[in-house]
Protein backbone atom coordinates (compact mmCIF):
# COMPACT_ATOMS: atom_id res chain seq x y z
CA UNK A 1 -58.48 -9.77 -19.19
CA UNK A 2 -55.83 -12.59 -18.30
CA UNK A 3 -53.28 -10.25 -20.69
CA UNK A 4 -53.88 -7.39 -19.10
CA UNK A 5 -53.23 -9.08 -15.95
CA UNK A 6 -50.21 -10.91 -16.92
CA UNK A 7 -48.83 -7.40 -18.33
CA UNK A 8 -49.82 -5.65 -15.28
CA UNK A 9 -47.84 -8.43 -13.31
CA UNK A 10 -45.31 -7.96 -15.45
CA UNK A 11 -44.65 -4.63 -14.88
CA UNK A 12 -44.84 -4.94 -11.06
CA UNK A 13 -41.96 -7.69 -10.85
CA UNK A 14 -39.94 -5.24 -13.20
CA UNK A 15 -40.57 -2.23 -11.29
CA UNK A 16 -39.71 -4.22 -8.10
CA UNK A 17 -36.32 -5.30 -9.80
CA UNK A 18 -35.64 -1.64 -10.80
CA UNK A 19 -36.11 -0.76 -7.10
CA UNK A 20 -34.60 -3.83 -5.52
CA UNK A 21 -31.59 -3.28 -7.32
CA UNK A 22 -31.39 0.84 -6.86
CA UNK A 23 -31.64 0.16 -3.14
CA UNK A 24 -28.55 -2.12 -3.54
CA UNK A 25 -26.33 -0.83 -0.97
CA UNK A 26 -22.73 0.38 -2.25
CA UNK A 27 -19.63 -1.27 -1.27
CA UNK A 28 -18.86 2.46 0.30
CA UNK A 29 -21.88 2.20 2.65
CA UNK A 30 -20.79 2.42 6.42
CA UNK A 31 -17.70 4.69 4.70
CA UNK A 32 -19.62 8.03 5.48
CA UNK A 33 -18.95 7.55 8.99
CA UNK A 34 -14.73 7.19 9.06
CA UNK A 35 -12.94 10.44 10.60
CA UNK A 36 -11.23 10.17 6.61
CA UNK A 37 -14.02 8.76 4.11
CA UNK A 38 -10.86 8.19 2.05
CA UNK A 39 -8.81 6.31 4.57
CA UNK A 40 -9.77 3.27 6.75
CA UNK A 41 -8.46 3.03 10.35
CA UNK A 42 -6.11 0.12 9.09
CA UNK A 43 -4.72 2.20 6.16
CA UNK A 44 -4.45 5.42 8.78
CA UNK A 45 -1.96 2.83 11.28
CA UNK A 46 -0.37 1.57 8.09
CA UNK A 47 0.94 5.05 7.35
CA UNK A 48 1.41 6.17 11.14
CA UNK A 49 3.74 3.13 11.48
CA UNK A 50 5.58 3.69 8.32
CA UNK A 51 4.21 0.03 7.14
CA UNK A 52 5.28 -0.67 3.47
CA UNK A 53 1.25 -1.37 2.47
CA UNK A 54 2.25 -3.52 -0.95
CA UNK A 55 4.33 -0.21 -2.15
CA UNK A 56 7.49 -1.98 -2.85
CA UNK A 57 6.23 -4.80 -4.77
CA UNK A 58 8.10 -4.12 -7.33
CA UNK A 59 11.37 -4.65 -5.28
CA UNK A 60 10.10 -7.56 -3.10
CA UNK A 61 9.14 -9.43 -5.87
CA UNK A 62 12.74 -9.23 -7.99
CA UNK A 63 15.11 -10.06 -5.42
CA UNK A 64 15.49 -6.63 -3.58
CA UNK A 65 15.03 -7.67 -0.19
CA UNK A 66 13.20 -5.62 2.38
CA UNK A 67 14.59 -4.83 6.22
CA UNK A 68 12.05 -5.61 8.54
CA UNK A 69 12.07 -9.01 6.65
CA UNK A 70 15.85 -9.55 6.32
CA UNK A 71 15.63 -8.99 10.37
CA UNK A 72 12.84 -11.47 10.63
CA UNK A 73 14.79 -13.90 8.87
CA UNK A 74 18.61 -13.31 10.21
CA UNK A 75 19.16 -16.51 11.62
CA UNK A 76 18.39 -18.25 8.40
CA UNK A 77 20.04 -15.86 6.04
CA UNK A 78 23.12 -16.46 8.68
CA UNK A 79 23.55 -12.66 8.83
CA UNK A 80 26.69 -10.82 9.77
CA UNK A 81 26.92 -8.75 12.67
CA UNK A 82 27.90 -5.75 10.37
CA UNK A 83 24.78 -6.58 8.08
CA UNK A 84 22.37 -6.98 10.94
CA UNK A 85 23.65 -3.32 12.10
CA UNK A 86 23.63 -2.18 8.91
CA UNK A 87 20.31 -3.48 8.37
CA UNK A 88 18.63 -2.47 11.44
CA UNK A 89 19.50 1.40 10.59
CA UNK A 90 18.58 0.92 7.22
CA UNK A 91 15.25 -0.10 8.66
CA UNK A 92 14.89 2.59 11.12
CA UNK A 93 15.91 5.32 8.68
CA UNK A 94 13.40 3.72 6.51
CA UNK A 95 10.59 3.99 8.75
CA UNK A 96 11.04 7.24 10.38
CA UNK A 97 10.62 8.80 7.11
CA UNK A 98 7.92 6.75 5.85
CA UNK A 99 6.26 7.99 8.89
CA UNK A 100 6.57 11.32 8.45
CA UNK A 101 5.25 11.10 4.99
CA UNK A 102 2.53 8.52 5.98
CA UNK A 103 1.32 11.58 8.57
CA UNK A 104 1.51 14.26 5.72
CA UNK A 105 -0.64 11.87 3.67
CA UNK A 106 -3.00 11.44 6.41
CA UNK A 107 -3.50 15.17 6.91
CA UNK A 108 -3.62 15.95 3.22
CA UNK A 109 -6.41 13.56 2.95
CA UNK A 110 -7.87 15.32 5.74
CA UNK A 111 -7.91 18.69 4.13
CA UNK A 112 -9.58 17.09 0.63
CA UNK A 113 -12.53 15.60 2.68
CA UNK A 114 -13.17 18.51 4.70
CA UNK A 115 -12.97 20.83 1.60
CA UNK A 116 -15.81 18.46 0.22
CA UNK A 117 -17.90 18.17 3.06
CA UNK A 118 -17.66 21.99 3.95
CA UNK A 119 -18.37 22.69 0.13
CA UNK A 120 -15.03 24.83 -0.08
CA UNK A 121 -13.90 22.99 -3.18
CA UNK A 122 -13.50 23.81 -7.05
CA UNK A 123 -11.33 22.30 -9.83
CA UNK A 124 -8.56 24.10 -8.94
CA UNK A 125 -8.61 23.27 -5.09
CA UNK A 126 -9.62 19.89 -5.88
CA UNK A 127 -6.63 19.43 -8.76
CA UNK A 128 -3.84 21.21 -5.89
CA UNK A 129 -4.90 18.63 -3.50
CA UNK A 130 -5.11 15.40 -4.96
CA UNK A 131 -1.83 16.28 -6.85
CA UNK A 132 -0.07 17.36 -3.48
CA UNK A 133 -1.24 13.76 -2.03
CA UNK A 134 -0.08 11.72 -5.47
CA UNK A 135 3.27 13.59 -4.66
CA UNK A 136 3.49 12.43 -1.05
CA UNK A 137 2.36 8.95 -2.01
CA UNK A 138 5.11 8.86 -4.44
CA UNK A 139 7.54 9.98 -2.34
CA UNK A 140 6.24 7.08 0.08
CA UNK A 141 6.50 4.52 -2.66
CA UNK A 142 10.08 5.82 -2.87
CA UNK A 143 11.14 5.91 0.41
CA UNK A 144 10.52 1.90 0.10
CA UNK A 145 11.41 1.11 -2.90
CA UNK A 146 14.90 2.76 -2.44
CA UNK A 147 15.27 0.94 1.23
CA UNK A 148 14.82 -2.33 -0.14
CA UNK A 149 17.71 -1.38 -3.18
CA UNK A 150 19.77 -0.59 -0.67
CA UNK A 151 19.35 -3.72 1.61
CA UNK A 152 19.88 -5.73 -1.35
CA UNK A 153 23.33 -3.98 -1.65
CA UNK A 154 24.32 -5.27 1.97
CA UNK A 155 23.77 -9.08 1.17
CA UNK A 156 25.58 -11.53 -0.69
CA UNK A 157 24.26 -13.37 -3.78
CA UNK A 158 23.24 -16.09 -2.19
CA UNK A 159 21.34 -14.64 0.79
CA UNK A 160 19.17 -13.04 -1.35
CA UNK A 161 18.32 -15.71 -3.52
CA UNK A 162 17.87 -17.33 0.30
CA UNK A 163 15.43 -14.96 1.16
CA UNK A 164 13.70 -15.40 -2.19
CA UNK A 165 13.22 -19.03 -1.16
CA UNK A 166 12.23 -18.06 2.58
CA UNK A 167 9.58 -15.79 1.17
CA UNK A 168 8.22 -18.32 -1.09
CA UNK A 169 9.18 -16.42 -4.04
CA UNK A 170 10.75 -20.29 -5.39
CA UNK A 171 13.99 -21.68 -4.94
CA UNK A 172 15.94 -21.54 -8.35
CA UNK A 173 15.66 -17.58 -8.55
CA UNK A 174 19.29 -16.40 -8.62
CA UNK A 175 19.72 -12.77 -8.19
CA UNK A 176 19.98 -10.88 -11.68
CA UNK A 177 22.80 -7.94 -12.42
CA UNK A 178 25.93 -9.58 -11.45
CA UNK A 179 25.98 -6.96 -9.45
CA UNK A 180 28.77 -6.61 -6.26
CA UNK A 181 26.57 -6.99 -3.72
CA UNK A 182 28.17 -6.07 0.10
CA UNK A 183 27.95 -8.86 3.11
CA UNK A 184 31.01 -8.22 5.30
């Protein structure tokens, strides 16, 4: 009798950990209700505003200065009038197109989750979209990536390695290349 109640207690604390842990909420729950289930409000601004989102990293991080940052930091970097100018229309160039592709991204997004919640999708439809939005975010990551090449092109050796230091990136970087770099 006391094994067949153990067992049977047994079973009952297992079965309530198999249904404790299938009622575990996802880390998506809450998601279902966004306009985009792909895209939080946050990431929706980020791409309206032309905000660089992490996607130049890869510049940022090996002395290829960004513009809005280089503006934030004139002063210190002791910036020329011509590089300010230069720099502020590099910036503005910059984000006017990321915009435009941030919308485009925000509408292809759009079409994929109303495709899936209207049931109007197949491989092929599903394969067209998500490549047509890889594209755009490519040619996002681009549009960034190639600003922050060419900022580093109007500063002198030592303001980027400057800026390096500003940014916390540490102070004995030295830009790599030996590279011309511009100032005026």
């Amino acid at each position: 009798m006391k094994r067949t109640a153990l067992f049977a207690s047994v079973v009952v604390i297992v079965a309530s950990a198999a249904v404790a842990a299938a009622q575990t909420a996802s880390p998506y729950a809450g998601q279902e209700q966004r306009s985009i289930k792909a895209l939080s409000d946050q990431e929706m601004q980020d791409l309206r505003e032309g905000r660089g989102i992490g996607l130049a990293k890869a510049a940022e991080l090996n002395s290829y200065p960004g513009p809005l940052h280089v503006l934030q930091l004139a002063s210190q970097l002791e910036l020329s009038d011509a590089q300010r100018a230069a720099t502020e229309k590099l910036y503005a160039d910059m984000r006017s197109k990321a915009q435009l592709i941030g919308r485009n991204i925000i509408e292809a997004e759009r079409n994929l989750d109303q495709a899936f919640e209207g049931g109007r999708i197949d491989p092929a439809i599903l394969r067209a979209q998500v490549t047509a939005i890889a594209a755009l975010q490519g040619e996002l990551r681009a549009v960034h990536l190639e600003t922050h090449l060419a900022q580093r092109a109007l500063l002198r050796p030592e303001q980027v390695s400057h800026y390096d230091m500003l940014r916390g990136y540490g102070s004995n970087r030295t830009p790599h290349g030996g590279q011309h770099h511009g100032g005026g």
